[in-house]
C-alpha atoms as a PDB file:
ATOM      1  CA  UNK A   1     -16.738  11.952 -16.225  1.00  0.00           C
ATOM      2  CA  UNK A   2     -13.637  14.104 -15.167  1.00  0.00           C
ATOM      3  CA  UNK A   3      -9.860  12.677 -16.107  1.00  0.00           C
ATOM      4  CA  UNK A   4      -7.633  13.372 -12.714  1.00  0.00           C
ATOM      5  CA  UNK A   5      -3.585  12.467 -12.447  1.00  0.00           C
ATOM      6  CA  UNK A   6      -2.324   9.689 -10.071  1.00  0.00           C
ATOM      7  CA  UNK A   7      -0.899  11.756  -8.578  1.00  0.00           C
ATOM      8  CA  UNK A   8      -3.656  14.020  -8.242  1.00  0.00           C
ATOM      9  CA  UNK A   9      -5.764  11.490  -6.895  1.00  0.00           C
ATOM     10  CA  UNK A  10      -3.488  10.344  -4.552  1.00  0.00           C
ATOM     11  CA  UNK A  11      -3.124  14.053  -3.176  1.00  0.00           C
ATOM     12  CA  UNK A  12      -6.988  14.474  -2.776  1.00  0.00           C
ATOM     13  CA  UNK A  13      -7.794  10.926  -2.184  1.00  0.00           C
ATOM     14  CA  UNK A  14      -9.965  11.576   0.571  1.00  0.00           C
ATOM     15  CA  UNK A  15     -12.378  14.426  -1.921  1.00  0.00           C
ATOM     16  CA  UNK A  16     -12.885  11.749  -4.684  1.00  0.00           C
ATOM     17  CA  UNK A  17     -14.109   9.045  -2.157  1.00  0.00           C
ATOM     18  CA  UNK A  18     -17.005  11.651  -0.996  1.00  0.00           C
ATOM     19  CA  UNK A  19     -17.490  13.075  -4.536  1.00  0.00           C
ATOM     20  CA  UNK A  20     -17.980   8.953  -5.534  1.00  0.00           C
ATOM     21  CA  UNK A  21     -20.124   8.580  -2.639  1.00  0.00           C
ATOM     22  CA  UNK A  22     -22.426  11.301  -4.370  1.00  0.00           C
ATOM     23  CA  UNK A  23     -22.336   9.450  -8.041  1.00  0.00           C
ATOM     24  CA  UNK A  24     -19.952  11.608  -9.551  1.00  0.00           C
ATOM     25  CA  UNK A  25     -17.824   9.299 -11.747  1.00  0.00           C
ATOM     26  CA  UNK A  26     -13.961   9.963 -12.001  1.00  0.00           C
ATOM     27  CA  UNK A  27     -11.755   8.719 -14.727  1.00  0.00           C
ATOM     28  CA  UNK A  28      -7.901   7.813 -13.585  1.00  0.00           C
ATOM     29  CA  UNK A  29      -4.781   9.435 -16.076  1.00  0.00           C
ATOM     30  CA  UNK A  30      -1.651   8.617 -16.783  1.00  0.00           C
ATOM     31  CA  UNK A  31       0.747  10.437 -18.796  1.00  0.00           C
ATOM     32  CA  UNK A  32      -2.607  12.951 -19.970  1.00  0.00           C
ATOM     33  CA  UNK A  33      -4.494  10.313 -21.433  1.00  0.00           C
ATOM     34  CA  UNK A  34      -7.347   8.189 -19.755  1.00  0.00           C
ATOM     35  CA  UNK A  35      -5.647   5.232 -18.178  1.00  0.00           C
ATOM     36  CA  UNK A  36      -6.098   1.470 -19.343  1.00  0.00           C
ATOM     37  CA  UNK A  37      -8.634   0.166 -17.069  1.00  0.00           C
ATOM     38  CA  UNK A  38      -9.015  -3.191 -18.510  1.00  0.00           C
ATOM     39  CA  UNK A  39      -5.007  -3.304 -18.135  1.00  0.00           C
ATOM     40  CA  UNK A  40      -5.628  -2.612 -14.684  1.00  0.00           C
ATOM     41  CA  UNK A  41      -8.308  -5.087 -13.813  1.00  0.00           C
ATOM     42  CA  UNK A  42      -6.374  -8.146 -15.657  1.00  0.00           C
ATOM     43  CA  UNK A  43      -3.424  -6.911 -13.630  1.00  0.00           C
ATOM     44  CA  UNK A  44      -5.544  -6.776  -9.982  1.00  0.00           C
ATOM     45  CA  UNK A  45      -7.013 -10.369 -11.481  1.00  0.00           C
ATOM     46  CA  UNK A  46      -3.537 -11.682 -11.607  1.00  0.00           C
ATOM     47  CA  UNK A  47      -2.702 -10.604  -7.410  1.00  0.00           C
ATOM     48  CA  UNK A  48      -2.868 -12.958  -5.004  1.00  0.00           C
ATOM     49  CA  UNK A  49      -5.494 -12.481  -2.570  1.00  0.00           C
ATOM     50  CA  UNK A  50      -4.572 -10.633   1.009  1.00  0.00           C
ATOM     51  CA  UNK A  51      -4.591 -13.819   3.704  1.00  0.00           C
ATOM     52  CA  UNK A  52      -4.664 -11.377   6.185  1.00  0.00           C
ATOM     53  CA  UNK A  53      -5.644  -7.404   7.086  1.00  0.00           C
ATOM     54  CA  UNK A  54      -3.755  -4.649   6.145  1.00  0.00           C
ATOM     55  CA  UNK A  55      -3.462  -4.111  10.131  1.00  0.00           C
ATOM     56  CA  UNK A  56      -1.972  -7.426  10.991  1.00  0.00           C
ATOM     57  CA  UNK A  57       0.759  -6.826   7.707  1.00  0.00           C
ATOM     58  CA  UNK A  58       1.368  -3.519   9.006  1.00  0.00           C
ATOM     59  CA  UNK A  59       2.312  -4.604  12.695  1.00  0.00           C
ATOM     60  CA  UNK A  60       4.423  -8.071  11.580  1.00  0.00           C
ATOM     61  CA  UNK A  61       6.657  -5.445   9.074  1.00  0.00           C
ATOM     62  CA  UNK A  62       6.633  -3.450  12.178  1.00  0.00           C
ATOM     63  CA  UNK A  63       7.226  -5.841  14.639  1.00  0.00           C
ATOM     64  CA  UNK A  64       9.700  -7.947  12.718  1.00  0.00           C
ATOM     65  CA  UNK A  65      12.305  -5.511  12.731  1.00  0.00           C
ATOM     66  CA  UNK A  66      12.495  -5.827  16.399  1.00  0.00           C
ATOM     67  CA  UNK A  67      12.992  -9.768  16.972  1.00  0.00           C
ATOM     68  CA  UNK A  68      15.707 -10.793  19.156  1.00  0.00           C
ATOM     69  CA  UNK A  69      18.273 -13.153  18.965  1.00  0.00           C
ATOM     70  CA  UNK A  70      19.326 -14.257  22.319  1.00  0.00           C
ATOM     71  CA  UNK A  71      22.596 -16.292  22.351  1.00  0.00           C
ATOM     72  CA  UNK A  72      24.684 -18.139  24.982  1.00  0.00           C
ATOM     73  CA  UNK A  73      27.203 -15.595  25.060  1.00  0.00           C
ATOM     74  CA  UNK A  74      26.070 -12.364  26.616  1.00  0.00           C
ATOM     75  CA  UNK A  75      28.695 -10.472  25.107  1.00  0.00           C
ATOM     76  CA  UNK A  76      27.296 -11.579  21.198  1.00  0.00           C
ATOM     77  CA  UNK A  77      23.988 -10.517  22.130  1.00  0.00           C
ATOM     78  CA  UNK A  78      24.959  -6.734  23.319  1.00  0.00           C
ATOM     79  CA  UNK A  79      26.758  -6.784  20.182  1.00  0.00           C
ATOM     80  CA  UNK A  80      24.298  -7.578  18.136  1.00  0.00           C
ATOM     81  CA  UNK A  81      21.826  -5.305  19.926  1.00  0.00           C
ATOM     82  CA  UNK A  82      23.970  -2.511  18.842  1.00  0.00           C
ATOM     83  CA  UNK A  83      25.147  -2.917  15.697  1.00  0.00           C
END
């Protein structure tokens, strides 16, 4: 079982997923030292579960920036629009 950085992993995410697709078993590290993995499992335990996908979070953060306020007085609204 090889150790591998965070940040390592995150860099060549995409290289452990195939090498764990073959078996090969990889070991996260933080700070040079395996990393806690019961810490980590009681800590993914304790998250709420995702209601909805990743794609519909991703486009209401997206989207959300761009609601509109509309109000009686045109002059507010172009304001607004451009602050």
């Amino acid at each position: 079982m090889d150790l591998i950085s965070l940040a390592a992993a995150k860099a060549h995410l995409g290289e452990l997923v195939a090498q764990a697709g073959t078996g090969t078993a990889v070991r996260p590290a933080r700070r040079g030292g395996p990393a806690d993995l019961e810490a980590l499992r009681a800590l993914t335990a304790a998250m709420p579960r995702q209601t909805r996908s990743a794609q519909a979070l991703a486009r209401e953060m997206r989207d959300g920036d761009r609601v509109l306020t509309f109000y009686p007085d045109t002059t507010l609204a172009v304001a607004a629009l451009a602050a």
